[in-house]
Protein backbone atom coordinates (compact mmCIF):
# COMPACT_ATOMS: atom_id res chain seq x y z
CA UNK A 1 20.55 133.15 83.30
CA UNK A 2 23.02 135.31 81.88
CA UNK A 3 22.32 138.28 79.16
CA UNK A 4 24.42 138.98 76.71
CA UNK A 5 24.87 140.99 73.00
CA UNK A 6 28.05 141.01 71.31
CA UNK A 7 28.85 137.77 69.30
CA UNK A 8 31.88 137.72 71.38
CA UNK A 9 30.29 137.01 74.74
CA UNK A 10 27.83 135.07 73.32
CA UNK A 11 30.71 132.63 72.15
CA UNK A 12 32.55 133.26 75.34
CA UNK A 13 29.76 132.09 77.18
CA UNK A 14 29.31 129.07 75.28
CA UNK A 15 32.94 128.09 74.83
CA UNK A 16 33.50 125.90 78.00
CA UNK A 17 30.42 123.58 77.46
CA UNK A 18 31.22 123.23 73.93
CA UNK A 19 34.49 122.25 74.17
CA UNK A 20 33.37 119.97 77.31
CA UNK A 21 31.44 117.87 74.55
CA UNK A 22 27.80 119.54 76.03
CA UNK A 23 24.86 119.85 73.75
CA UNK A 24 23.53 123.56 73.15
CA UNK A 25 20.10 124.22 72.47
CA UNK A 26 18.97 127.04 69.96
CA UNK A 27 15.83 129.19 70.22
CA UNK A 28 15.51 132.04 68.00
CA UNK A 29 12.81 134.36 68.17
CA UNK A 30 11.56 138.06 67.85
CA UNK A 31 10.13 138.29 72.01
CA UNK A 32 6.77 138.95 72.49
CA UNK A 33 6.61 135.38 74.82
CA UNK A 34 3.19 133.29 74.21
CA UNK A 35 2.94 129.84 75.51
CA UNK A 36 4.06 128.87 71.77
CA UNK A 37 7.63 130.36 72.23
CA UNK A 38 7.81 128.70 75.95
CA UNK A 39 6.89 125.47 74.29
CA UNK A 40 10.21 125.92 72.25
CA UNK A 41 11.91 126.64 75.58
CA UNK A 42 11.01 123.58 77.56
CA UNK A 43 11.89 121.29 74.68
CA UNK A 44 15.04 122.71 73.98
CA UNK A 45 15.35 122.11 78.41
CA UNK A 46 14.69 118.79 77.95
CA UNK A 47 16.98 117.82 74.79
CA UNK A 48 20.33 119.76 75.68
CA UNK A 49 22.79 120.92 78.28
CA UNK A 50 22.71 124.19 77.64
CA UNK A 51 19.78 126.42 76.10
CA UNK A 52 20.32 129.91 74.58
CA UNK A 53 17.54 132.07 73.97
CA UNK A 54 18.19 134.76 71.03
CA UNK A 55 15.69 137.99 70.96
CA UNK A 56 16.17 140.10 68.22
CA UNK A 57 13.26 141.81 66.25
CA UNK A 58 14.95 141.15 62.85
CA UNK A 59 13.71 143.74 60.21
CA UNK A 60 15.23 142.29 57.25
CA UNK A 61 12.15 140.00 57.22
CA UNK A 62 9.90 142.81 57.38
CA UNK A 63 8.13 144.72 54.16
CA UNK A 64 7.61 148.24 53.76
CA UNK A 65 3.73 147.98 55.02
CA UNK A 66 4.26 145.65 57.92
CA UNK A 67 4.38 146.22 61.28
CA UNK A 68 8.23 146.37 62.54
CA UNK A 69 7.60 149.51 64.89
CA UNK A 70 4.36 148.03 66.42
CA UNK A 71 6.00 145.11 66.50
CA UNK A 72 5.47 144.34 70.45
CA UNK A 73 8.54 144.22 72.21
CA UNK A 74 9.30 143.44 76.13
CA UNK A 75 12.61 142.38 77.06
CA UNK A 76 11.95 142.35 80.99
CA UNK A 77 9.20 139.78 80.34
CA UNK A 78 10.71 137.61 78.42
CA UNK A 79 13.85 137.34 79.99
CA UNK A 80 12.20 136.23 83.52
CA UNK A 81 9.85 133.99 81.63
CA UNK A 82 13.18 132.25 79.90
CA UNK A 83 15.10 132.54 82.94
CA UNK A 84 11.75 130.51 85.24
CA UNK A 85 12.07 127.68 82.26
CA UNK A 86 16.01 127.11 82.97
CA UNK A 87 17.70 129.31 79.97
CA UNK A 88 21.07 129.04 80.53
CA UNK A 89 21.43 132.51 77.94
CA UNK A 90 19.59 134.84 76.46
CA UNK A 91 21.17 136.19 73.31
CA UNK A 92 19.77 140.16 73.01
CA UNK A 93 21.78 141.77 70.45
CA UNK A 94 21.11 145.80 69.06
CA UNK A 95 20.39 146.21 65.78
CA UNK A 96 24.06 147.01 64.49
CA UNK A 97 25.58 143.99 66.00
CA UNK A 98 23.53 141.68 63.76
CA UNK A 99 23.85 144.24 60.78
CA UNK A 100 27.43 146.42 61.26
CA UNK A 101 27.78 148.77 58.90
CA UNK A 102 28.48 147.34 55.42
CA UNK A 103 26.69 144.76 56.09
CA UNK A 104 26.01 142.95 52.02
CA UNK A 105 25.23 139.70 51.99
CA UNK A 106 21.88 137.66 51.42
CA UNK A 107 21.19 133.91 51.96
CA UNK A 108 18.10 132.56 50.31
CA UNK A 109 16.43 129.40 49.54
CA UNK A 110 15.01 129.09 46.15
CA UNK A 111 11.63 127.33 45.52
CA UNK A 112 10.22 126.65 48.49
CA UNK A 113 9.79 130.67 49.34
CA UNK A 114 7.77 131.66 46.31
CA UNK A 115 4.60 130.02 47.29
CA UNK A 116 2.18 130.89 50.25
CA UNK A 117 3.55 133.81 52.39
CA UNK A 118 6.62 134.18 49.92
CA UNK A 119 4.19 135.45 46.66
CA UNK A 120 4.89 138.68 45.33
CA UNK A 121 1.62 139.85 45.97
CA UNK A 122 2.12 138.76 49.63
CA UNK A 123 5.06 139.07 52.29
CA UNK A 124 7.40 138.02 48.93
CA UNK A 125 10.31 136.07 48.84
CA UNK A 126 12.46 138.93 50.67
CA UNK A 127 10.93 138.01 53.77
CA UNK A 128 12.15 134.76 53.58
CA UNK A 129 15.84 135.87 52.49
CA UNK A 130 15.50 138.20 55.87
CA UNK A 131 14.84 134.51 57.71
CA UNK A 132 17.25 132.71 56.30
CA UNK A 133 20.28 135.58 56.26
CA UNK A 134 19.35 136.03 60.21
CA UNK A 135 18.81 132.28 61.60
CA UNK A 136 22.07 131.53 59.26
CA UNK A 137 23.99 134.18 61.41
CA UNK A 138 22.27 132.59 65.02
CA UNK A 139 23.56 129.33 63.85
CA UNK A 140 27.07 130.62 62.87
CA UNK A 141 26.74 132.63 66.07
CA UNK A 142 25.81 130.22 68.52
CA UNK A 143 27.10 126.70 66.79
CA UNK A 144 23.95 124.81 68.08
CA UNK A 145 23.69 121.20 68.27
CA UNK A 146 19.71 121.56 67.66
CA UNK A 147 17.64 124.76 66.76
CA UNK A 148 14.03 124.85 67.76
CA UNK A 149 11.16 126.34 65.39
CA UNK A 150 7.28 125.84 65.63
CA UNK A 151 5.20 124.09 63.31
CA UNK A 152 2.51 127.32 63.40
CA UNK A 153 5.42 128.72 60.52
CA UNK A 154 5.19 125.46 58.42
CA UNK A 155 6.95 127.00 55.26
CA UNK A 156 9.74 129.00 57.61
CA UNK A 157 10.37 125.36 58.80
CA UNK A 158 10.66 123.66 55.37
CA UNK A 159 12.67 126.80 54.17
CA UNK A 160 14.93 126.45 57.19
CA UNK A 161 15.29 122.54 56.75
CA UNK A 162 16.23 123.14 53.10
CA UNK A 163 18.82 126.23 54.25
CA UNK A 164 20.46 123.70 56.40
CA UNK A 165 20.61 120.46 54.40
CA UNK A 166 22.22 122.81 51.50
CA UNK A 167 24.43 124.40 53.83
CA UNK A 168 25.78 121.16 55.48
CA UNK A 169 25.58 123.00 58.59
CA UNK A 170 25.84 121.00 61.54
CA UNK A 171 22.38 121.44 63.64
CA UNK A 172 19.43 119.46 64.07
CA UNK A 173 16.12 121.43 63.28
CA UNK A 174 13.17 120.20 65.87
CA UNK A 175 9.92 121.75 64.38
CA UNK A 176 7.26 121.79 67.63
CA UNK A 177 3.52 121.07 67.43
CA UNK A 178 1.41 124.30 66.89
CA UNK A 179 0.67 125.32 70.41
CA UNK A 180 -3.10 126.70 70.53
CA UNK A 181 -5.72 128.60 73.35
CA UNK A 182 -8.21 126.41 74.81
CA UNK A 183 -10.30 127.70 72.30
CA UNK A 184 -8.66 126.49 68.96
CA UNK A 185 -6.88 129.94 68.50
CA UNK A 186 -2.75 129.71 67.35
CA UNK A 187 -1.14 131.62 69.29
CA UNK A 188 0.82 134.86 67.81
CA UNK A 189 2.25 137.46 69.43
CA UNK A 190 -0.09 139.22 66.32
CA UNK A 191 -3.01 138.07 68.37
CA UNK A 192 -2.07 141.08 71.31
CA UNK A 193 -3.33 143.57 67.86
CA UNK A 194 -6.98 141.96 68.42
CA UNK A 195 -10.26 143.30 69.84
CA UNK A 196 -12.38 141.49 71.74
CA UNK A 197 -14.33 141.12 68.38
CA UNK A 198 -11.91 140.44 66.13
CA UNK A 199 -10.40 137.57 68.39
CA UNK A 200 -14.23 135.91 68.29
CA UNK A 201 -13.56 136.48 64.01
CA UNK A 202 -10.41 135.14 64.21
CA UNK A 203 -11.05 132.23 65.18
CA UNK A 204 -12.67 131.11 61.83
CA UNK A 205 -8.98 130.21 60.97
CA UNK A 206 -8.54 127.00 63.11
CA UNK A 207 -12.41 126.29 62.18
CA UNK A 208 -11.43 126.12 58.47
CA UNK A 209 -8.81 123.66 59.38
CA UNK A 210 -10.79 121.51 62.11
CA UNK A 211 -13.80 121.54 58.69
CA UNK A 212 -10.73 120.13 56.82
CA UNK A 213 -9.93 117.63 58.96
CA UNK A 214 -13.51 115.96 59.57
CA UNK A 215 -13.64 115.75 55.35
CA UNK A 216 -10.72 114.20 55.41
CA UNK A 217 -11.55 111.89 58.61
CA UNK A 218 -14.70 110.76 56.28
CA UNK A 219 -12.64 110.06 53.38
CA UNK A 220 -13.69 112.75 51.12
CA UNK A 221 -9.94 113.91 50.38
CA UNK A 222 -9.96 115.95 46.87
CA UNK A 223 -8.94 119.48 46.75
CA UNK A 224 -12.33 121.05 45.59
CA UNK A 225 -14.40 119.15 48.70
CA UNK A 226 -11.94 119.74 51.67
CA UNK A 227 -11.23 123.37 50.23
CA UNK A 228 -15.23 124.20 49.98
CA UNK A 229 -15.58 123.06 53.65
CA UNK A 230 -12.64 125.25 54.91
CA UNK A 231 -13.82 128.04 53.38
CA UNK A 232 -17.40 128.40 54.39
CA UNK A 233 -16.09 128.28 57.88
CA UNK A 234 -14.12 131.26 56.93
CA UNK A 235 -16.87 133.06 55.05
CA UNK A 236 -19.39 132.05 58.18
CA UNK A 237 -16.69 134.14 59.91
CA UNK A 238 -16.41 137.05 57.91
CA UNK A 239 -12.71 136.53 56.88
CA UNK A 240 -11.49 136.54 53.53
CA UNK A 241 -8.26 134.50 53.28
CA UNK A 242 -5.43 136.17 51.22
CA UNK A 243 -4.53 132.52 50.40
CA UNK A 244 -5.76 128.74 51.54
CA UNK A 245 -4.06 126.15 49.81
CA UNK A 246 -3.44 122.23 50.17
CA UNK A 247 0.09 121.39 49.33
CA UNK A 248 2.65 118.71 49.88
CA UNK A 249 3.99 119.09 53.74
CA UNK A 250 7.17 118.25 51.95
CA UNK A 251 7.98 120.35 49.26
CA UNK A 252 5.04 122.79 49.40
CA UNK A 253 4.11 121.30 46.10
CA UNK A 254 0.45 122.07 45.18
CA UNK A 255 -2.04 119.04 46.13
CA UNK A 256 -5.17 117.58 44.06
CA UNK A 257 -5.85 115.66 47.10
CA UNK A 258 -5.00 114.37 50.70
CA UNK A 259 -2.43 111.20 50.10
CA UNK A 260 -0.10 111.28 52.62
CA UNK A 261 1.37 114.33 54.48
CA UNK A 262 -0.41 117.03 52.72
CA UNK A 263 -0.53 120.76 54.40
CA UNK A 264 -3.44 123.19 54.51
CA UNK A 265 -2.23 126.43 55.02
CA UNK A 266 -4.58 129.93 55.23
CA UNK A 267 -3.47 133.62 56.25
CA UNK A 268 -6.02 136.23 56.33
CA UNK A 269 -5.85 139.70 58.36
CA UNK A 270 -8.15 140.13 60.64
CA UNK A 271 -8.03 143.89 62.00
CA UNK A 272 -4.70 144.96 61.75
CA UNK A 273 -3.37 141.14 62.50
CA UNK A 274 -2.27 139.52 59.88
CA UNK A 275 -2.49 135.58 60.80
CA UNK A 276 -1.48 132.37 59.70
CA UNK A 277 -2.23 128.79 60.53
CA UNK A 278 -1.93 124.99 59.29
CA UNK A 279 -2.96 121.96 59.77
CA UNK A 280 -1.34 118.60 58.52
CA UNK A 281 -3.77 116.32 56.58
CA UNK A 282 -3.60 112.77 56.32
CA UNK A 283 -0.45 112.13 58.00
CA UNK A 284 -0.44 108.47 59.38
């Protein structure tokens, strides 16, 4: 596996099997490996030529309170744990090579990043302009045929679907299944921030969801009901959810009940994590 971090050898690398008609597989992430990211890996393995594997810890998509500089970072690591699942590159760039000096422009997807995580009283819809601006720039940077995200971010998904339909750029966006510890737990590299403790609290989150589901498996599908049942398990668990919300998978559209594809998302901090999962209701 080769390293690289200018844009230039990033395209020099990739220049050959491009132009040799070879399909190039995109995985963007921020490091930290869990099994979720390595998920992303294999797929992207199985589905293209050549893989590339981008780390950068973007901090455009980061608010003034959150956790950029405990962010946990280990390049090492996840460059042998890319390089055992076949990436063909890992794309490592500093700081000023994603953002050079006079750096001014902002791409942002309206709608769809003012709900859930993208309220002003939560991350906001900046954070979401910091996704889009950066994965626009991988995709300029790398000209993937497909781009791999995980469902775990359902609304970075959507948003990212959106950015690219509106765009007309050229990729294919694979969202992969939420990957989760034998014990129901999504895993986030925010879960390394958890005590012994807190990881028993935390995992009222994918409780709340597996509550949701059984309502829904028995047929009792309005809003008020599958809500209720999701949130004792979160009370039971001594987590206060800064939001948990049913709304269209589709166009994050709020929900009065589970017909069709409908999403239940939560977020809640539990020590100094702040986590997020999902679960998608009534999809046949």
């Amino acid at each position: 596996m080769m390293t690289v971090r200018t844009v230039a050898d990033l395209r020099g690398e990739l220049d050959a099997p491009r132009r040799a008609g070879r399909t190039i597989g995109l995985v963007p992430t921020m490091g930290a490996f869990h099994d979720g990211h390595l998920e992303l890996i294999r797929r992207a393995r199985m589905e293209n030529d050549v893989v590339v594997v981008s780390l950068f810890v973007n901090p455009a998509q980061f608010g003034p309170n959150e956790d950029l500089e405990a962010y946990p970072r280990d390049e090492a690591r996840d460059a042998a744990l890319a390089e055992e699942l076949g990436a063909d590159v890992l794309f490592a760039p500093p700081l000023e090579e994603v953002y050079p000096d006079g750096f001014a422009t902002t791409v942002g997807v309206a709608g769809l990043t003012e709900v859930l995580d993208g309220h002003p009283e939560r991350r906001g819809p900046d954070h979401f302009a910091g996704v889009t601006t950066v994965v626009t720039k991988l995709f300029n940077m790398a000209q993937p045929s497909a781009a791999y995200f995980g469902q775990k971010d359902a609304q970075q998904a959507l948003v990212i679907e959106q950015l690219v339909r509106d765009l007309d750029i050229p990729v294919r966006i694979e969202v992969v299944p939420t990957v989760r510890e034998p014990d129901g737990l999504a895993m986030s590299s925010r879960n390394a921030y958890l005590t012994d403790e807190e990881r028993r609290r935390a995992l009222g989150l994918s409780r709340a969801l597996e509550a949701a589901n059984r309502e829904v498996a028995a047929g009792r599908r309005d809003a008020p009901t599958v809500l209720a049942a999701a949130s004792s398990e979160l009370e039971a668990s001594g987590i206060v959810p800064e939001y948990l919300e049913l709304r269209s998978a589709d166009d994050l559209s709020p929900a009065e009940r589970v017909n069709g594809r409908t999403l239940l998302a939560v977020a809640a901090r539990v020590g100094r994590a702040r986590l997020i999962d999902n679960v998608i209701l009534g999809d046949r």
